[in-house]
C-alpha atoms as a PDB file:
ATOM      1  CA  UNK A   1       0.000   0.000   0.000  1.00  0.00           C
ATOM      2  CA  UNK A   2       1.510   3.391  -0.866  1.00  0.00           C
ATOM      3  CA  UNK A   3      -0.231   6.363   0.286  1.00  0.00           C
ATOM      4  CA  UNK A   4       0.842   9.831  -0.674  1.00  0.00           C
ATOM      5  CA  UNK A   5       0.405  12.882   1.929  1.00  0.00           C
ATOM      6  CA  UNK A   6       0.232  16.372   0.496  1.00  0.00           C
ATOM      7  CA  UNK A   7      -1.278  16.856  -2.760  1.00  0.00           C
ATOM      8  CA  UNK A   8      -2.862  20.483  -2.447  1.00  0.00           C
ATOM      9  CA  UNK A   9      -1.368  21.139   1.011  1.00  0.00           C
ATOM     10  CA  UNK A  10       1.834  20.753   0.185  1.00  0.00           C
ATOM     11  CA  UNK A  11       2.430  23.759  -0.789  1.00  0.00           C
ATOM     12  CA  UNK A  12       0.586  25.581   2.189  1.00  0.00           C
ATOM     13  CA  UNK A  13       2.926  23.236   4.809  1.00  0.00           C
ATOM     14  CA  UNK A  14       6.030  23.954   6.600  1.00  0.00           C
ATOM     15  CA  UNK A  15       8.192  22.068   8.949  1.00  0.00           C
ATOM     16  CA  UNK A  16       7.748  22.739  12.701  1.00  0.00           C
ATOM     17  CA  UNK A  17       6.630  26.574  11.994  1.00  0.00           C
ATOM     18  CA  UNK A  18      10.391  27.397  10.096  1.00  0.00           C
ATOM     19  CA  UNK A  19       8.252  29.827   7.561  1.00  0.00           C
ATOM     20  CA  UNK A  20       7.959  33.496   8.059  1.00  0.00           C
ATOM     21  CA  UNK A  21       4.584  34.102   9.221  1.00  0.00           C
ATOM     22  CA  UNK A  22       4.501  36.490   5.595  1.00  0.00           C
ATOM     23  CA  UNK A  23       4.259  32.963   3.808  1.00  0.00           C
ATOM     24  CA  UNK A  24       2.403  31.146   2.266  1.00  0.00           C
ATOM     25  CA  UNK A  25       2.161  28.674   5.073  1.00  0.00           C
ATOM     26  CA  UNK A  26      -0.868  27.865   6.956  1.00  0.00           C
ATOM     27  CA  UNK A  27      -0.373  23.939   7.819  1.00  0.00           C
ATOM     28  CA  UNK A  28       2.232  23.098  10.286  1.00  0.00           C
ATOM     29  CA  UNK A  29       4.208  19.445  10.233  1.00  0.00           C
ATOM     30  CA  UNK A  30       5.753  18.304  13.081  1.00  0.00           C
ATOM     31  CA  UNK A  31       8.394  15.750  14.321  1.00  0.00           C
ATOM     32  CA  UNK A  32       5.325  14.085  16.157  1.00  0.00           C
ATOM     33  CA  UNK A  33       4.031  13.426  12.615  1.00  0.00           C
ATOM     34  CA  UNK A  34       7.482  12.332  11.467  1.00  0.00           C
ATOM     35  CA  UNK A  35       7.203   9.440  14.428  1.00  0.00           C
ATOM     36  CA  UNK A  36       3.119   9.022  14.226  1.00  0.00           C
ATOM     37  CA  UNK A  37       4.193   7.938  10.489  1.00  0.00           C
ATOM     38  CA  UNK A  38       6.702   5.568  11.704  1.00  0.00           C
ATOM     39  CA  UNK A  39       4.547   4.018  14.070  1.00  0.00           C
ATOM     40  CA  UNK A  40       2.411   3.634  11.722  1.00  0.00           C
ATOM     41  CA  UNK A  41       4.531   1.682   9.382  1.00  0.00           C
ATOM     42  CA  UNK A  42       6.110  -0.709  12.007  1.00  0.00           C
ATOM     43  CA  UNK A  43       2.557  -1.320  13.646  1.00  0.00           C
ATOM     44  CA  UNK A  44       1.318  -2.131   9.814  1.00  0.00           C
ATOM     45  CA  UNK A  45       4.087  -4.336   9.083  1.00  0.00           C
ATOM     46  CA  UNK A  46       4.331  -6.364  12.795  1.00  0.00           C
ATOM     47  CA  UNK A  47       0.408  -6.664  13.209  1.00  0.00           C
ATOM     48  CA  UNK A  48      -1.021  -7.273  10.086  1.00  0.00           C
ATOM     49  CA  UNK A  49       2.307  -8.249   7.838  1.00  0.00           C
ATOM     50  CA  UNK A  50       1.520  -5.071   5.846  1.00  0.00           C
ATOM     51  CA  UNK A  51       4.046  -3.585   3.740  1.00  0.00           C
ATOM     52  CA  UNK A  52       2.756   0.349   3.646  1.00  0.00           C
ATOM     53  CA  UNK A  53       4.743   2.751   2.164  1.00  0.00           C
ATOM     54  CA  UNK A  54       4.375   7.128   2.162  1.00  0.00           C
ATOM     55  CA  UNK A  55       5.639   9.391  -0.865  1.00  0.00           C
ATOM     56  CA  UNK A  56       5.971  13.167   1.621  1.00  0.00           C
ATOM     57  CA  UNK A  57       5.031  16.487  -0.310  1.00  0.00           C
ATOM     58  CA  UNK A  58       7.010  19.570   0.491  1.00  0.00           C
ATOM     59  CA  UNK A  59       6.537  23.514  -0.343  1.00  0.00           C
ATOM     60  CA  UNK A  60       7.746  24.855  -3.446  1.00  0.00           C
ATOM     61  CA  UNK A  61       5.030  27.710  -4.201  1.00  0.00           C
ATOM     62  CA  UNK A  62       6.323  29.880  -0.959  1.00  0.00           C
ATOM     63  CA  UNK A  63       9.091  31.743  -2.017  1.00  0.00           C
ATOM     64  CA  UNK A  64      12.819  30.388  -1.170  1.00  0.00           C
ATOM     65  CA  UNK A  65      11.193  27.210  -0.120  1.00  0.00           C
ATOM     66  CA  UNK A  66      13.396  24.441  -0.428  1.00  0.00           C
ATOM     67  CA  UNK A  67      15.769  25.862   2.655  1.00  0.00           C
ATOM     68  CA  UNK A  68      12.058  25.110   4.855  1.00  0.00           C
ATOM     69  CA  UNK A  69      11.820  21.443   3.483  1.00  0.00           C
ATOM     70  CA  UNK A  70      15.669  20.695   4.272  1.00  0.00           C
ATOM     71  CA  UNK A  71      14.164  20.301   8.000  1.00  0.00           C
ATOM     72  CA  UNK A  72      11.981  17.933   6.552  1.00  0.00           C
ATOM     73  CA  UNK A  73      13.946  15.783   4.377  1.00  0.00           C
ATOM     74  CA  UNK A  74      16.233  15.939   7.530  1.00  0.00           C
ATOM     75  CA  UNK A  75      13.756  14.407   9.937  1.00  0.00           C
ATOM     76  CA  UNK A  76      13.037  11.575   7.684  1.00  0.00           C
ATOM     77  CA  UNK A  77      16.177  10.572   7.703  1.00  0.00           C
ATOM     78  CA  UNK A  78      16.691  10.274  10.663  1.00  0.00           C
ATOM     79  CA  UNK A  79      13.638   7.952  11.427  1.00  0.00           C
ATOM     80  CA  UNK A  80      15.363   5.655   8.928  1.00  0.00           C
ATOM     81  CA  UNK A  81      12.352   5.816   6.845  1.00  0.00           C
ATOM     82  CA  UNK A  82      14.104   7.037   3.970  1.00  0.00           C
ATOM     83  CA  UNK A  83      17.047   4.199   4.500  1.00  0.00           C
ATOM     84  CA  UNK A  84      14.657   1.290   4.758  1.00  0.00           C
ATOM     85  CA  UNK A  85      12.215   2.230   1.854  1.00  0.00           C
ATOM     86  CA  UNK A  86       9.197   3.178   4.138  1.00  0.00           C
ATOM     87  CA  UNK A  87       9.384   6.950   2.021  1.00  0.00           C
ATOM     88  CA  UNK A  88       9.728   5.922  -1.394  1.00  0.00           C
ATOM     89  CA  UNK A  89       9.540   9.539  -2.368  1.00  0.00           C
ATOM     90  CA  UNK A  90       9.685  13.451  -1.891  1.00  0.00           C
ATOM     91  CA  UNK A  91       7.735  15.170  -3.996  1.00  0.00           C
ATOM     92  CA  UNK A  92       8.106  19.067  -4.586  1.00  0.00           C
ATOM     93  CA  UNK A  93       5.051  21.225  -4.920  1.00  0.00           C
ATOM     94  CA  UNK A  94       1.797  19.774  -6.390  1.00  0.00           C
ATOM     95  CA  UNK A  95       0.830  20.654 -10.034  1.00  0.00           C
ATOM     96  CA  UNK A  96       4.001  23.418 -10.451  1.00  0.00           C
ATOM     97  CA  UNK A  97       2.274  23.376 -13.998  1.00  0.00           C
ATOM     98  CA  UNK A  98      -0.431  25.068 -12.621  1.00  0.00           C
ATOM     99  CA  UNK A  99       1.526  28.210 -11.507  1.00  0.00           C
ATOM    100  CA  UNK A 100       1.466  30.159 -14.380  1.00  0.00           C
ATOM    101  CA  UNK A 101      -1.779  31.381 -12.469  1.00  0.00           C
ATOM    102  CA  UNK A 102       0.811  32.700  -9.947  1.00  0.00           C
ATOM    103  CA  UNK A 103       3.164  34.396 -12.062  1.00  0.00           C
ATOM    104  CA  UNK A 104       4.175  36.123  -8.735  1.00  0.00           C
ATOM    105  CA  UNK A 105       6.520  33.374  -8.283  1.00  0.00           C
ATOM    106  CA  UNK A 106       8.576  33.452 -10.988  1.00  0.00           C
ATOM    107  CA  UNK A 107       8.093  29.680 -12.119  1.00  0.00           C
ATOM    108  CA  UNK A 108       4.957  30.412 -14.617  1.00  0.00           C
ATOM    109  CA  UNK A 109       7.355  28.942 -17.217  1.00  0.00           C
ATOM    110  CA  UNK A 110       9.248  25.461 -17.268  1.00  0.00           C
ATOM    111  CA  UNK A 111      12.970  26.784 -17.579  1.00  0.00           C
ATOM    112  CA  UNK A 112      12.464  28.954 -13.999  1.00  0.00           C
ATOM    113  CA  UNK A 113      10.406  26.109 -12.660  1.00  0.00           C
ATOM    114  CA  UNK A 114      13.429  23.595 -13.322  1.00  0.00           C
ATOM    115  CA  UNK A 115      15.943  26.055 -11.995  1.00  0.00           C
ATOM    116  CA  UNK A 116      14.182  26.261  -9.082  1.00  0.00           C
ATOM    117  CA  UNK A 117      13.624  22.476  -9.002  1.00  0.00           C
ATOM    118  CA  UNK A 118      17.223  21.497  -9.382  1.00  0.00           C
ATOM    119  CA  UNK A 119      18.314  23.918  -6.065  1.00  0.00           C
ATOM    120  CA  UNK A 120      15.340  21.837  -4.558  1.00  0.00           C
ATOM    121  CA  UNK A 121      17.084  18.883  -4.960  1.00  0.00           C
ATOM    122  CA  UNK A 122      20.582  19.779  -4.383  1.00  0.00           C
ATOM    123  CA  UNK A 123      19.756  21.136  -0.864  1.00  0.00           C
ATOM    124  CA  UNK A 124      17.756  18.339  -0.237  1.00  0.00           C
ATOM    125  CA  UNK A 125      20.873  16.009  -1.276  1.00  0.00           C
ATOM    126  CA  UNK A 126      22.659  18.233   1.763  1.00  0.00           C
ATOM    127  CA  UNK A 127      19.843  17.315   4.277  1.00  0.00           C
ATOM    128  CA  UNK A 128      20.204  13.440   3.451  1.00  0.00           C
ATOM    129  CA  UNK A 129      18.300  12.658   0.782  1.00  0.00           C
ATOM    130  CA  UNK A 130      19.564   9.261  -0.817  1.00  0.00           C
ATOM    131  CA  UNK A 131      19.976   9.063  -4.653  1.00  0.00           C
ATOM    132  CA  UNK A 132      16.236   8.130  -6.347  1.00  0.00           C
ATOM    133  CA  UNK A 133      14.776   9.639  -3.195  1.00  0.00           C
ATOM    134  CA  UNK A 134      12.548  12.590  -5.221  1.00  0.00           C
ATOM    135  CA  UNK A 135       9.580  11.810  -6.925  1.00  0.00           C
ATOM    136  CA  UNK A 136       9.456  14.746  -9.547  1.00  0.00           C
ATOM    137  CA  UNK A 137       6.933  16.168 -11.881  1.00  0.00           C
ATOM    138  CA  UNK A 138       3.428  16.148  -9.821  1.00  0.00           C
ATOM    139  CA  UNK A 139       2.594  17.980 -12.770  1.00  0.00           C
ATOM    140  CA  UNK A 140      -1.302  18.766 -13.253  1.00  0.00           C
ATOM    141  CA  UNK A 141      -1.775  16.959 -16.768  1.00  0.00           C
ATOM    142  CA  UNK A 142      -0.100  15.934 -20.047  1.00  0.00           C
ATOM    143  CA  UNK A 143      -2.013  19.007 -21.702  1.00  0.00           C
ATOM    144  CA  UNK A 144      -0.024  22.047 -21.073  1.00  0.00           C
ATOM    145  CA  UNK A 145       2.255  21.380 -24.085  1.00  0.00           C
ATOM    146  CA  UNK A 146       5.314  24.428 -23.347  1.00  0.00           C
ATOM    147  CA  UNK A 147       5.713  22.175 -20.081  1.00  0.00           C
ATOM    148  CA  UNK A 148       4.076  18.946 -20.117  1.00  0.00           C
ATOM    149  CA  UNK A 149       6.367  17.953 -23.042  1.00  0.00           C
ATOM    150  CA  UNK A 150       9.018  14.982 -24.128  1.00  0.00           C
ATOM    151  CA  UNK A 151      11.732  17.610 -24.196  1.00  0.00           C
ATOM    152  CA  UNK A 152      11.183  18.706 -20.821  1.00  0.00           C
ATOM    153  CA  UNK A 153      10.689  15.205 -18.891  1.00  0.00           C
ATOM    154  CA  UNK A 154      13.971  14.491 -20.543  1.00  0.00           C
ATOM    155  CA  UNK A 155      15.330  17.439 -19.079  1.00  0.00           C
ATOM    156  CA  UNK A 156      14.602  16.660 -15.657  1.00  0.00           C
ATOM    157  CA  UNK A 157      15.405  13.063 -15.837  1.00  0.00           C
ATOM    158  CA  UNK A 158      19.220  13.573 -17.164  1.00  0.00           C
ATOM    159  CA  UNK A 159      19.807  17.489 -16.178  1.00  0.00           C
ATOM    160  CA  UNK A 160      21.815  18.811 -13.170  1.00  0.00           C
ATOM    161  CA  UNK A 161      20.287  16.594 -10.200  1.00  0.00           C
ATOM    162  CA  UNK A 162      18.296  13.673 -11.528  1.00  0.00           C
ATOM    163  CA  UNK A 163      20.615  11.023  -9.952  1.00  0.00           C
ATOM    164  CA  UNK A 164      18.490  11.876  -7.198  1.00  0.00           C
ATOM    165  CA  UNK A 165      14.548  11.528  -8.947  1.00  0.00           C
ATOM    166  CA  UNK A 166      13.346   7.758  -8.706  1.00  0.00           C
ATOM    167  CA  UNK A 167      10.192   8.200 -10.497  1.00  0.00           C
ATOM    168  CA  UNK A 168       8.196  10.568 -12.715  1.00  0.00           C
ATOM    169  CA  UNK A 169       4.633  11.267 -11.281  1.00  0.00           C
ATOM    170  CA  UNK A 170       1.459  12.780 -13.120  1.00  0.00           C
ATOM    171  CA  UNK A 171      -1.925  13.771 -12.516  1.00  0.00           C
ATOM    172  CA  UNK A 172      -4.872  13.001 -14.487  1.00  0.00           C
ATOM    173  CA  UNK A 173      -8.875  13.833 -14.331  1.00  0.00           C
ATOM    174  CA  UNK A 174     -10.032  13.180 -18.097  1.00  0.00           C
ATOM    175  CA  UNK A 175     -13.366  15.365 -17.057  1.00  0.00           C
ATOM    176  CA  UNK A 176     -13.757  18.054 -14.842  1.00  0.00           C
ATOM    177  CA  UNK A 177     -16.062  20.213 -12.573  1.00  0.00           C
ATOM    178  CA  UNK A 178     -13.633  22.304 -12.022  1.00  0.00           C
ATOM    179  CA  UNK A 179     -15.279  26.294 -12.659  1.00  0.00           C
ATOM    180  CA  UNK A 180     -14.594  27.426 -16.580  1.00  0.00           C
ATOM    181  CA  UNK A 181     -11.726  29.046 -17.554  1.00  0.00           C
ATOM    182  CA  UNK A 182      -9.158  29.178 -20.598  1.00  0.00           C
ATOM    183  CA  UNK A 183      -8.314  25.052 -20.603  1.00  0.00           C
ATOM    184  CA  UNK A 184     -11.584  24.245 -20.746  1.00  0.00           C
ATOM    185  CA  UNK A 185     -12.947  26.466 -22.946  1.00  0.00           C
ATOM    186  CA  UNK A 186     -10.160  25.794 -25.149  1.00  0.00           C
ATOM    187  CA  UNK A 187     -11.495  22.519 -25.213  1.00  0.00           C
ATOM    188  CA  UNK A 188      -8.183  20.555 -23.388  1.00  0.00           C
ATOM    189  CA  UNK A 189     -10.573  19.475 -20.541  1.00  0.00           C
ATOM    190  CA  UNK A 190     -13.777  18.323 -21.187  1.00  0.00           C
ATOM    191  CA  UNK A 191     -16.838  19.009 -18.445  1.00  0.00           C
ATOM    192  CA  UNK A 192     -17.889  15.892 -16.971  1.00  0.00           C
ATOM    193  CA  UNK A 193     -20.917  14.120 -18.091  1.00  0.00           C
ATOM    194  CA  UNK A 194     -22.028  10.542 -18.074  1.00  0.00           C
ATOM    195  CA  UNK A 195     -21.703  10.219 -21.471  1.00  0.00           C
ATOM    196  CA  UNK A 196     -17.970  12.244 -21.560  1.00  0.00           C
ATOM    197  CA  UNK A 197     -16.811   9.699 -18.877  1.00  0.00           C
ATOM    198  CA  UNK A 198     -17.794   6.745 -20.924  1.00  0.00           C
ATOM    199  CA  UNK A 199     -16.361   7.819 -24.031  1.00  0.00           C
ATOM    200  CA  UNK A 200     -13.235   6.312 -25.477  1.00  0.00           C
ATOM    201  CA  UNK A 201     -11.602   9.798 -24.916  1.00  0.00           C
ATOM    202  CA  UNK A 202     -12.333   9.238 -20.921  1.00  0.00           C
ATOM    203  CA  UNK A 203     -10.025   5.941 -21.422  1.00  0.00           C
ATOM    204  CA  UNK A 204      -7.604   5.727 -24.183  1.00  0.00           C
ATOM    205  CA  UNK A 205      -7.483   9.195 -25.044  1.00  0.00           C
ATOM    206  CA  UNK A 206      -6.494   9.615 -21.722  1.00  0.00           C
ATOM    207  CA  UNK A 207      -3.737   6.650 -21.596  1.00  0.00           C
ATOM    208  CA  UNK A 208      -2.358   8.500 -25.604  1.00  0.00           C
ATOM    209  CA  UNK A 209      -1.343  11.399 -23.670  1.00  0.00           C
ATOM    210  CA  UNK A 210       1.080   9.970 -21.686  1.00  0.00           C
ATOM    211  CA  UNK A 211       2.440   7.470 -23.298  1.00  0.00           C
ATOM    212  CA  UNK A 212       5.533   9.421 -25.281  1.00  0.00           C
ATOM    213  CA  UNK A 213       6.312  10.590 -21.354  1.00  0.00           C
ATOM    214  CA  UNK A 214       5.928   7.114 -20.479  1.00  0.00           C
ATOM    215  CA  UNK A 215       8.102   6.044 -23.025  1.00  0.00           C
ATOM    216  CA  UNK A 216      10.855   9.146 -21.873  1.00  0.00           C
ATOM    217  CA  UNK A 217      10.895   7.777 -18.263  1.00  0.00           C
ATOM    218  CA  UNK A 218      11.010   4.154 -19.165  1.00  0.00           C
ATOM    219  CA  UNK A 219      14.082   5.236 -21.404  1.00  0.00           C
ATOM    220  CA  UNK A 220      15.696   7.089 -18.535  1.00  0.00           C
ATOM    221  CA  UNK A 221      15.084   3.815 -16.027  1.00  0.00           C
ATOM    222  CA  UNK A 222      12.344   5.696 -14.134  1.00  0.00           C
ATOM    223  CA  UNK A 223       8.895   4.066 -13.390  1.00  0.00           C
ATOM    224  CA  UNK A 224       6.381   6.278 -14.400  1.00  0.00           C
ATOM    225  CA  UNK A 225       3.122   6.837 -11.983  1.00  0.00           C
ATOM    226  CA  UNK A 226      -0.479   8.648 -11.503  1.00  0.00           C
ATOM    227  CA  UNK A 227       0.086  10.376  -8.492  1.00  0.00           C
ATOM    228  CA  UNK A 228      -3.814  11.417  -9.252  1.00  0.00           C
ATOM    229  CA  UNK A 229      -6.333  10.028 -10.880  1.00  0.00           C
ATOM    230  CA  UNK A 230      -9.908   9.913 -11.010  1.00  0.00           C
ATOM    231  CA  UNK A 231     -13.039  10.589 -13.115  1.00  0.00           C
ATOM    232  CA  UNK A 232     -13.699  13.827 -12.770  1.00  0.00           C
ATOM    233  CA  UNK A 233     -11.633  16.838 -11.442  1.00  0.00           C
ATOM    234  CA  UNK A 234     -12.911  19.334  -8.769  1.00  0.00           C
ATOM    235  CA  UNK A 235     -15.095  16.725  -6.237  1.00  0.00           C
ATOM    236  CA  UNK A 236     -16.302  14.923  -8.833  1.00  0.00           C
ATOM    237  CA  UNK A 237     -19.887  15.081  -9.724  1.00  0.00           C
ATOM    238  CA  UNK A 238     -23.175  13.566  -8.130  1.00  0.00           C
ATOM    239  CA  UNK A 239     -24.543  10.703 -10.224  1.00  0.00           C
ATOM    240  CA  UNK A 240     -21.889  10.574 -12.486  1.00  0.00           C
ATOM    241  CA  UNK A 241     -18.193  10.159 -10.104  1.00  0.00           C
ATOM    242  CA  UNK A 242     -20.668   8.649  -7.536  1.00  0.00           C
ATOM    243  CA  UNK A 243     -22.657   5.524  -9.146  1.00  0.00           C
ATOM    244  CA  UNK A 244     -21.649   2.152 -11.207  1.00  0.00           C
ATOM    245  CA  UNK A 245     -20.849   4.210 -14.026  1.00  0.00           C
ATOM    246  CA  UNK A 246     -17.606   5.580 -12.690  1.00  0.00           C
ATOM    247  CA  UNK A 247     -16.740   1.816 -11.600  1.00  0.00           C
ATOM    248  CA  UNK A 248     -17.168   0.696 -15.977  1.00  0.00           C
ATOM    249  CA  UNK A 249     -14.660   3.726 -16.629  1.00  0.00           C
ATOM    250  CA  UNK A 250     -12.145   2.460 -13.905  1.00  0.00           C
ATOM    251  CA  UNK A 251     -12.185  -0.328 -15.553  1.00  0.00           C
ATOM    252  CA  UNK A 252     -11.286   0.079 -18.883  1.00  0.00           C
ATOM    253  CA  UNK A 253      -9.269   3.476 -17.863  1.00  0.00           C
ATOM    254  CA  UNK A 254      -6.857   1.116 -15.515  1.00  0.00           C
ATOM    255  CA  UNK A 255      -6.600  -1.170 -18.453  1.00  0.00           C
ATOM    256  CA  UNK A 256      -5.829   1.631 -20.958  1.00  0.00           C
ATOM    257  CA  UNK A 257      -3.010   2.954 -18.548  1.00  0.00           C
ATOM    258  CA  UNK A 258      -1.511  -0.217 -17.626  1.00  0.00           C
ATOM    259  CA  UNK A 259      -0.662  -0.751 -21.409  1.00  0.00           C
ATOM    260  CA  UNK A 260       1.358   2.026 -21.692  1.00  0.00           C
ATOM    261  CA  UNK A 261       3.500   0.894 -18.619  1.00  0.00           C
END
């Protein structure tokens, strides 16, 4: 079992309270978490011969970040989580493709995202994080194509600090809820409907996108994952997300996925 914490509150977190109170930091982790997660993870594996493992999010939308998660990365070493496995990986921000809604941040582009990515990892490297310890990308979709791109994935995964990313990591909702704005009415996203979620587009479509970044991270000797998936983006929707019809599309949309690896 591998359960990811973070996702949207990643980059609202900090490590015991090191971000200015200016920040953008209103969740607080603690070393108590650190060792509630190691408990966790010994009582799984001694009670119930349950192997579970954690990929950790840290902040990369508050600015100068990365010196906040060295704390982090820090603390998971030493409760020999990252030694023995338990962490399989860090992940830094959640959907940094996302930001160019943020341009305050100076990352609304790929090149200043990497940049900014690479110093990431490097000062994590300082902290104790092993080689393979990062999963990178937690990018929002394969859709945005200046970032979501072959060129770029191979950037990451042989540029300044990749000895240190063990797998690639995507998101994908092939409908959405979300409210309307430029991807979906440029027609990248379509809005969720009963019928949308049972097309072919909902299932294949969805695998066709990734599988040329698939293919990059299989050629680079990185497993490729879904850190997100689901049927509809935003909550889902009632009667579609929530009844049998969501089970058909997991279905055939696991099926579609798994054959691209």
């Amino acid at each position: 079992v591998n359960v990811r914490l973070g996702g949207n509150s990643a980059d609202q977190s900090c490590f015991e309270y090191t971000l200015p109170a200016s920040s953008q930091c209103s969740e607080n982790l603690t070393f108590a978490d650190v060792d509630g997660v190691r408990l966790f993870v010994d009582s799984a594996r001694r009670e119930y011969a349950l192997n579970v493992t954690f990929v950790f999010g840290t902040n990369l939308k508050a600015k100068n970040a990365a010196r906040y998660g060295v704390p982090e990365v820090a603390a998971l070493r030493r409760s020999g989580m990252l030694a023995d496995g338990s962490v399989v990986g860090l992940e830094v921000g959640n959907e940094p493709d996302s930001y160019i809604q943020h341009p305050q941040l100076g990352m609304n582009f790929f090149p200043s995202y990497h940049k900014e990515f690479v110093d990431y990892l490097l000062s994590y490297a300082e902290a104790g994080l092993p080689r393979g310890g990062v999963q990178a990308g937690a990018f929002a979709s394969a859709i945005r194509k200046d970032w979501d791109n072959t060129i770029n994935v191979r950037s990451l995964l042989q540029g300044n600090g990749s000895e240190f990313i063990g797998r690639l990591s995507m998101h994908n909702y092939p409908t959405s809820t979300c409210k309307p704005h430029w991807i979906e009415r440029w027609g990248f996203v379509t809005r969720a409907s009963m019928a949308a979620l049972l097309s072919r587009a909902a299932t294949r479509g969805a695998a066709e996108q990734f599988e040329p970044l698939v293919r990059v991270a299989k050629d680079h000797h990185r497993d490729f994952v879904l850190g997100e998936a689901g049927s509809c983006s935003c909550g889902g929707l009632r009667n579609v997300s929530d009844v049998f019809t969501a089970a058909l599309w997991s279905l055939d949309y696991l099926s579609e996925m798994s054959k691209i690896g």
